[in-house]
C-alpha atoms as a PDB file:
ATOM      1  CA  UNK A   1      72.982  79.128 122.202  1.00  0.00           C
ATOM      2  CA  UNK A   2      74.894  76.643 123.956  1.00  0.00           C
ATOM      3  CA  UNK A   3      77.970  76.873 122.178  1.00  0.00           C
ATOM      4  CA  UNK A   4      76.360  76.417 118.650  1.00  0.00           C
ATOM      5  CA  UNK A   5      76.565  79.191 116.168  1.00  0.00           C
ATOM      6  CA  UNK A   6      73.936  79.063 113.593  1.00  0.00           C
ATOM      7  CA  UNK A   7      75.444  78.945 110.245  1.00  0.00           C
ATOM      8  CA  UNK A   8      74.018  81.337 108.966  1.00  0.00           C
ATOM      9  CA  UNK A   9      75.789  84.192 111.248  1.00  0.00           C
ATOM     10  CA  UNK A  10      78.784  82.358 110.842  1.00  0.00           C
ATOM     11  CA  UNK A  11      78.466  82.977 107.366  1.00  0.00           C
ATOM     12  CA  UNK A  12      77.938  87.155 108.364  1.00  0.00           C
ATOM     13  CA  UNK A  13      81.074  86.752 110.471  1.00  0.00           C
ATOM     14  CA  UNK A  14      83.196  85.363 108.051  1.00  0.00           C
ATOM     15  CA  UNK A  15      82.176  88.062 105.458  1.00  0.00           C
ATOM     16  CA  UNK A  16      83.034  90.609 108.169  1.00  0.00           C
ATOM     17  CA  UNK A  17      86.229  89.119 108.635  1.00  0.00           C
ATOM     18  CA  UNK A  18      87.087  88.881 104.684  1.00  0.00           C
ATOM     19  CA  UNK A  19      86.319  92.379 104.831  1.00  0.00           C
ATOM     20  CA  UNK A  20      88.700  93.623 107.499  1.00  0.00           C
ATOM     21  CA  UNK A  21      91.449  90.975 105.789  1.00  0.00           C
ATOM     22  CA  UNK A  22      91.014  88.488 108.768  1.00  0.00           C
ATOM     23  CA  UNK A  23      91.674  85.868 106.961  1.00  0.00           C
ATOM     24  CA  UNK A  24      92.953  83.488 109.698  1.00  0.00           C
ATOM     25  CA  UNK A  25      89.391  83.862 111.605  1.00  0.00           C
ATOM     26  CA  UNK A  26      87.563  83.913 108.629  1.00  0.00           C
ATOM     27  CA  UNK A  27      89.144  80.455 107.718  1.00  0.00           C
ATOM     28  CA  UNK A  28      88.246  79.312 110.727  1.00  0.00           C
ATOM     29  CA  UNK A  29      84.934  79.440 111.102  1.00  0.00           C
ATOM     30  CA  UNK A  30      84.627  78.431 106.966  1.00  0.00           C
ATOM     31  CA  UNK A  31      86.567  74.648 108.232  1.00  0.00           C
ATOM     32  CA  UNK A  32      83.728  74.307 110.640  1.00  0.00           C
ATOM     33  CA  UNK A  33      81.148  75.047 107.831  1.00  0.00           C
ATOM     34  CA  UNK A  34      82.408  72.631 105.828  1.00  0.00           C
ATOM     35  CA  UNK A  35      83.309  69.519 107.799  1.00  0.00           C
ATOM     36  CA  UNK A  36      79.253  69.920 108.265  1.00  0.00           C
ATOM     37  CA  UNK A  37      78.078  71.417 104.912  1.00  0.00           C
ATOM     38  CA  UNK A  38      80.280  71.182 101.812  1.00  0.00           C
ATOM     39  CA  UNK A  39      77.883  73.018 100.470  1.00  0.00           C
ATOM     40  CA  UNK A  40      80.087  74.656  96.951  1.00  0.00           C
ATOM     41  CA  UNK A  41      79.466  78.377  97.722  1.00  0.00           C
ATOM     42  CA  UNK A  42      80.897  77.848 101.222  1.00  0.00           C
ATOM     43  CA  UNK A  43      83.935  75.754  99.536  1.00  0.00           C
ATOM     44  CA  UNK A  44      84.425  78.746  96.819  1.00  0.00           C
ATOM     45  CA  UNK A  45      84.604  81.366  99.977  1.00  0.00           C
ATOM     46  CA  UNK A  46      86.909  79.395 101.908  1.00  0.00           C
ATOM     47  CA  UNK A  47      89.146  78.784  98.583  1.00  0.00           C
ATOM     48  CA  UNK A  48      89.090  82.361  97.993  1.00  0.00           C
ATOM     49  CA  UNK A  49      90.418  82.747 101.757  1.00  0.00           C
ATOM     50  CA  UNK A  50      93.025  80.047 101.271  1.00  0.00           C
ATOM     51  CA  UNK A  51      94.075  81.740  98.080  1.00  0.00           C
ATOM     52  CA  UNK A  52      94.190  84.792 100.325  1.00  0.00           C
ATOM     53  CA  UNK A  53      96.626  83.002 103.124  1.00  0.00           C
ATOM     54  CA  UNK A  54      98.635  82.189 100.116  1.00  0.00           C
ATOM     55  CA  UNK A  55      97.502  78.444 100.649  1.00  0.00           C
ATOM     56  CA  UNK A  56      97.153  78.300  96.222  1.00  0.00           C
ATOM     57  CA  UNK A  57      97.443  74.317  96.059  1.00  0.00           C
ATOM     58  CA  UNK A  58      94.626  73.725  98.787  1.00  0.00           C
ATOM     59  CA  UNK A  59      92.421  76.498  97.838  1.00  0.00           C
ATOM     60  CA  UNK A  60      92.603  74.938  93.892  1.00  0.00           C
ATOM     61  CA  UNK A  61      91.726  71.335  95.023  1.00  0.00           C
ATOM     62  CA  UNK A  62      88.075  72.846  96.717  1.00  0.00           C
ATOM     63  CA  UNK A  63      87.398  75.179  93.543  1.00  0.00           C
ATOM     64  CA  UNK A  64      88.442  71.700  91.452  1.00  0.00           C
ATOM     65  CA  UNK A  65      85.710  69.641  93.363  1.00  0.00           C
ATOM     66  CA  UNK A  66      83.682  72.110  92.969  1.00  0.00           C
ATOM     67  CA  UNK A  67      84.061  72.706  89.241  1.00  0.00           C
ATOM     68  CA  UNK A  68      83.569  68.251  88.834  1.00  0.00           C
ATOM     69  CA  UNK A  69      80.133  68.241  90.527  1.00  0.00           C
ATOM     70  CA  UNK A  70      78.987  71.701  88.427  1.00  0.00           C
ATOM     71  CA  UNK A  71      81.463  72.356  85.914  1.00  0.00           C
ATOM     72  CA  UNK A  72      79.540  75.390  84.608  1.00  0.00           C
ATOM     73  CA  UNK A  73      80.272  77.405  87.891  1.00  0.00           C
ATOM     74  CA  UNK A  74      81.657  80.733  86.536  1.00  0.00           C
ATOM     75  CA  UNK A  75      82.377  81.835  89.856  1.00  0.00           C
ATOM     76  CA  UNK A  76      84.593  78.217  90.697  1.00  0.00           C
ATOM     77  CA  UNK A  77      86.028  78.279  87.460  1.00  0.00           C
ATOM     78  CA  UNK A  78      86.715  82.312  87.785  1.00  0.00           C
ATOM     79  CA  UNK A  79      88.508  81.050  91.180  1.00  0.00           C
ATOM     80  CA  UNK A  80      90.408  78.666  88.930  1.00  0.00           C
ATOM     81  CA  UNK A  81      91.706  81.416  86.588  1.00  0.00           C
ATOM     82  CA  UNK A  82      92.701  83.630  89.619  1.00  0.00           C
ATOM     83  CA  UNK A  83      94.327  80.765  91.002  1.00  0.00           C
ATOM     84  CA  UNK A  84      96.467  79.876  87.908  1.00  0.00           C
ATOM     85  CA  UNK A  85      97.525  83.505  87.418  1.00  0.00           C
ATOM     86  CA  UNK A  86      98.538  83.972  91.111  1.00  0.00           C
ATOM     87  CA  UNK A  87     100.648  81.286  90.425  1.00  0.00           C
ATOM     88  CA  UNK A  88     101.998  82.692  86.923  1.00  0.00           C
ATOM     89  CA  UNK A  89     100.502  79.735  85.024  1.00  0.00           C
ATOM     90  CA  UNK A  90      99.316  82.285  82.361  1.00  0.00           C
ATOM     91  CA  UNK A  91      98.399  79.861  79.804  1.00  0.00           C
ATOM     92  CA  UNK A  92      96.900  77.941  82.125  1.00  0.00           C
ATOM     93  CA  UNK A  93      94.296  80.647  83.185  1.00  0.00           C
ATOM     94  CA  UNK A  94      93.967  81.769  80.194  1.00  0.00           C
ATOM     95  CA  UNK A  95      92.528  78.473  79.104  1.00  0.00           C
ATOM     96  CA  UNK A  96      90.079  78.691  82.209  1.00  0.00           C
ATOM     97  CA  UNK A  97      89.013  81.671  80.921  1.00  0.00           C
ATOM     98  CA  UNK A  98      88.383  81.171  77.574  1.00  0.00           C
ATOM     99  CA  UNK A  99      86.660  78.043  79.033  1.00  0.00           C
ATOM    100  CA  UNK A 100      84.517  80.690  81.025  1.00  0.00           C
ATOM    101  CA  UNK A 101      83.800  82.797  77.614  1.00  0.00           C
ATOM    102  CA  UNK A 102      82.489  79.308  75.627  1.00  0.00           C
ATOM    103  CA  UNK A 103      79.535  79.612  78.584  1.00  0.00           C
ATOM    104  CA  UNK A 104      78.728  83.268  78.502  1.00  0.00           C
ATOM    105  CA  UNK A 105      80.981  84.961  76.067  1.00  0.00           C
ATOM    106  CA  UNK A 106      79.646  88.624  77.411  1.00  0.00           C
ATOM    107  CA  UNK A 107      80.803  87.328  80.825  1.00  0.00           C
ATOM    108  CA  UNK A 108      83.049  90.829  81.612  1.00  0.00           C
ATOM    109  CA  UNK A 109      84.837  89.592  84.742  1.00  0.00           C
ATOM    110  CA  UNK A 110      86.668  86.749  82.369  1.00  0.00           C
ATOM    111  CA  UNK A 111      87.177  89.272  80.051  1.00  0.00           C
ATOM    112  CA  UNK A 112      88.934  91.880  82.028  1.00  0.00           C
ATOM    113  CA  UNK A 113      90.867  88.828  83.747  1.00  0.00           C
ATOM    114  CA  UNK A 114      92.360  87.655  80.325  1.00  0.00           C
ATOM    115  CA  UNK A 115      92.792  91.223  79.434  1.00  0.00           C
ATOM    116  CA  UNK A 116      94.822  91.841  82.767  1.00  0.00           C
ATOM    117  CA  UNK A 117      97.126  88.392  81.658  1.00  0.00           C
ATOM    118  CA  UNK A 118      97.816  89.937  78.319  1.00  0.00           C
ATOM    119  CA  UNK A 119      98.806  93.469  80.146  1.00  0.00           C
ATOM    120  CA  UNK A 120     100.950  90.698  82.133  1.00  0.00           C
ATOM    121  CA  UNK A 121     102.192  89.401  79.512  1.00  0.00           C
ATOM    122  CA  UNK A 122     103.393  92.504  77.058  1.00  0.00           C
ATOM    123  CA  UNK A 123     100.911  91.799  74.738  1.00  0.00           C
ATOM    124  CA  UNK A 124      99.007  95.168  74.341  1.00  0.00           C
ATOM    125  CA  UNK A 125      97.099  94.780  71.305  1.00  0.00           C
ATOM    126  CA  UNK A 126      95.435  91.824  73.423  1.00  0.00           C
ATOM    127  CA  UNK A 127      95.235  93.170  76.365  1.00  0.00           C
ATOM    128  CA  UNK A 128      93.117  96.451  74.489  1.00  0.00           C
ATOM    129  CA  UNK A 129      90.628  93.707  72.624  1.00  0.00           C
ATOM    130  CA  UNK A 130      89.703  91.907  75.746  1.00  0.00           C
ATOM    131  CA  UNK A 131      89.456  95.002  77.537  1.00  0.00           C
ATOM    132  CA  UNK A 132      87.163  96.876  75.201  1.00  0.00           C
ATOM    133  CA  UNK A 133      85.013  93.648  75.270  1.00  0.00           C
ATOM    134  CA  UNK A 134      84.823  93.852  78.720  1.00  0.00           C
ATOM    135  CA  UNK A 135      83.686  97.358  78.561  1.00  0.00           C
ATOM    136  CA  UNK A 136      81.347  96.853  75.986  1.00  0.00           C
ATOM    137  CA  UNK A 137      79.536  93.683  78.432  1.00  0.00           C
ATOM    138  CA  UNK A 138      79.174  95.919  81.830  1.00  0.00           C
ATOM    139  CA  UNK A 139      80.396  99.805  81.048  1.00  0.00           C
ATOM    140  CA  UNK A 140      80.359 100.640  84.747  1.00  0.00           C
ATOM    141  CA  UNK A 141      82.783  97.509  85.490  1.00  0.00           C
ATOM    142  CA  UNK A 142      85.300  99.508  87.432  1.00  0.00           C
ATOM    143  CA  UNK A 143      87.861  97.169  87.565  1.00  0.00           C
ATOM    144  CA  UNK A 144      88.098  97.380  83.529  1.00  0.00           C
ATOM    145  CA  UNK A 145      88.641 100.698  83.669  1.00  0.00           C
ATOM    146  CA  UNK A 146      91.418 100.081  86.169  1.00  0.00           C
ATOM    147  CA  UNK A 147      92.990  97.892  83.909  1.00  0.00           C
ATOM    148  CA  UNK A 148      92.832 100.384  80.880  1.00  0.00           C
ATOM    149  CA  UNK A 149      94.233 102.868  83.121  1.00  0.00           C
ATOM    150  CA  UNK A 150      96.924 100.435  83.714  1.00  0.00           C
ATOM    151  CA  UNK A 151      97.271 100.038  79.935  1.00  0.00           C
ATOM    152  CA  UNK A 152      97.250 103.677  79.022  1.00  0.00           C
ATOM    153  CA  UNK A 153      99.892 103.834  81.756  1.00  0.00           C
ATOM    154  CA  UNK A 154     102.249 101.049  80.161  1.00  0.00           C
ATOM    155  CA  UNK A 155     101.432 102.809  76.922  1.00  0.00           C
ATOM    156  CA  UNK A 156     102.682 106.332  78.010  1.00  0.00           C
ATOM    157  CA  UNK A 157      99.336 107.657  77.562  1.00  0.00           C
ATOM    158  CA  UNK A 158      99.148 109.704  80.588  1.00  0.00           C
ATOM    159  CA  UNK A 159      95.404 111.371  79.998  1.00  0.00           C
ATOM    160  CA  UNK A 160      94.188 108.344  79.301  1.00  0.00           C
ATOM    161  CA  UNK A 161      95.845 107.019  82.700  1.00  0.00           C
ATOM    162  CA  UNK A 162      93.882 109.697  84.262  1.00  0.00           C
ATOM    163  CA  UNK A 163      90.841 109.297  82.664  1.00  0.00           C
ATOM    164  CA  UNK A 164      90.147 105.684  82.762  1.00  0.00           C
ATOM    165  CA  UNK A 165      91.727 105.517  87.092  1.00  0.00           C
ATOM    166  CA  UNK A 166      89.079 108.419  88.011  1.00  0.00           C
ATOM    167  CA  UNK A 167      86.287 106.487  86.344  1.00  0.00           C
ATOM    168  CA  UNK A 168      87.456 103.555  88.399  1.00  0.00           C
ATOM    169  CA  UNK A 169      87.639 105.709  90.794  1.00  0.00           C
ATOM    170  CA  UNK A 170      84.124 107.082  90.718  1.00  0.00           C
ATOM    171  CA  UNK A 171      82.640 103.604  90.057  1.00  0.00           C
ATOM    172  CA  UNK A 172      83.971 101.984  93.494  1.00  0.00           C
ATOM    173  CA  UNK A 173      85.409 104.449  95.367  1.00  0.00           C
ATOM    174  CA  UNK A 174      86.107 101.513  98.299  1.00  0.00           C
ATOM    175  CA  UNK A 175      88.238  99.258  96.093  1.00  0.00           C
ATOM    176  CA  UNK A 176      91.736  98.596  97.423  1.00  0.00           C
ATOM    177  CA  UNK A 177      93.024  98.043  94.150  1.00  0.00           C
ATOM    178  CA  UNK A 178      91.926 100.922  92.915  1.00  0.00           C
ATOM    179  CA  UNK A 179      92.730 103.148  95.807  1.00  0.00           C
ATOM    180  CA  UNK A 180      96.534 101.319  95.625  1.00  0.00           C
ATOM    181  CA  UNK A 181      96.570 102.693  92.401  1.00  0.00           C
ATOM    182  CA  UNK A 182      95.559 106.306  92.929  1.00  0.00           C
ATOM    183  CA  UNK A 183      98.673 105.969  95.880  1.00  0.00           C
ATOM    184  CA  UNK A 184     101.450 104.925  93.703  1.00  0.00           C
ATOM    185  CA  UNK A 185     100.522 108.028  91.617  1.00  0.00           C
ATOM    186  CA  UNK A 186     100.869 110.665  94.566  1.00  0.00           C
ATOM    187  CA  UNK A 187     104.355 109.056  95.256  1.00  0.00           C
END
């Protein structure tokens, strides 16, 4: 190919390298997609990687460009909220959230997210709503069940720990989080 890399394999690489948490590469090859294309799915990845590199402030000004050209993104303004709460701006992604729920208020990933700031936060009763919500809009989301294991846990109740982590468990087996999770119990 001459040197050129068709964008479209650069866009398998840098999934393989988000994958394997080479971040640095994948970053990489995302600045050369976008000083051609700033196309917003490209700009989401590459915030997502920034966020990754711990780069918060530059991965929030893409996701905020973003969001201004097509401010009903969910997965921009999800970005947002994951942005804000890596930062411990609670309120803050909170607020992105519940902007997220006025577009689709069944919209599970916002409502786990705002469920896992009230867990955060100490507020249980909260935390439970959002999370039953969450269950209620996608029952095999297995990140909601990791954060009502994480709940139970908090809440010293231990079978319900159990429960809701294997169901995580069972539902993506390949989940780091998850799999963290199941390790700090064998400690």
């Amino acid at each position: 190919t001459k040197g050129k890399v068709d964008d479209d394999l650069r866009m398998v690489l840098v999934d393989v390298y988000m994958e394997t948490n080479q971040f640095d590469k994948a970053a990489e090859e995302l600045r050369v997609l976008i000083s051609v294309n700033r196309d917003k799915d490209v700009m989401i990845k590459y915030a997502r990687v920034l966020f990754e590199l711990g780069k918060s402030n530059d991965a929030l000004s893409l996701v905020q460009e973003v969001k201004s050209k097509d401010p009903e993104n969910l997965e921009a303004l999800m970005m947002i909220g994951k942005i804000r709460t890596g930062q411990k701006k609670y309120d803050d992604a909170i607020e992105t959230y519940k902007e997220i729920l006025y577009i689709d208020q069944n919209y599970a990933p916002a409502l786990c997210e705002r469920a896992n700031i009230y867990l955060i936060q100490g507020k249980y009763q909260w935390a439970q709503t959002f999370y039953d919500r969450a269950l209620k809009a996608d029952p095999k989301n297995a990140m909601v069940h990791l954060g009502l294991a994480r709940l139970s846990k908090k809440q010293k109740d231990y079978a319900g720990y159990s429960e809701h982590l294997e169901k995580a468990r069972k539902l993506d087996p390949q989940n780091r989080e998850i799999q963290e999770e199941i390790r700090s119990v064998k400690r």
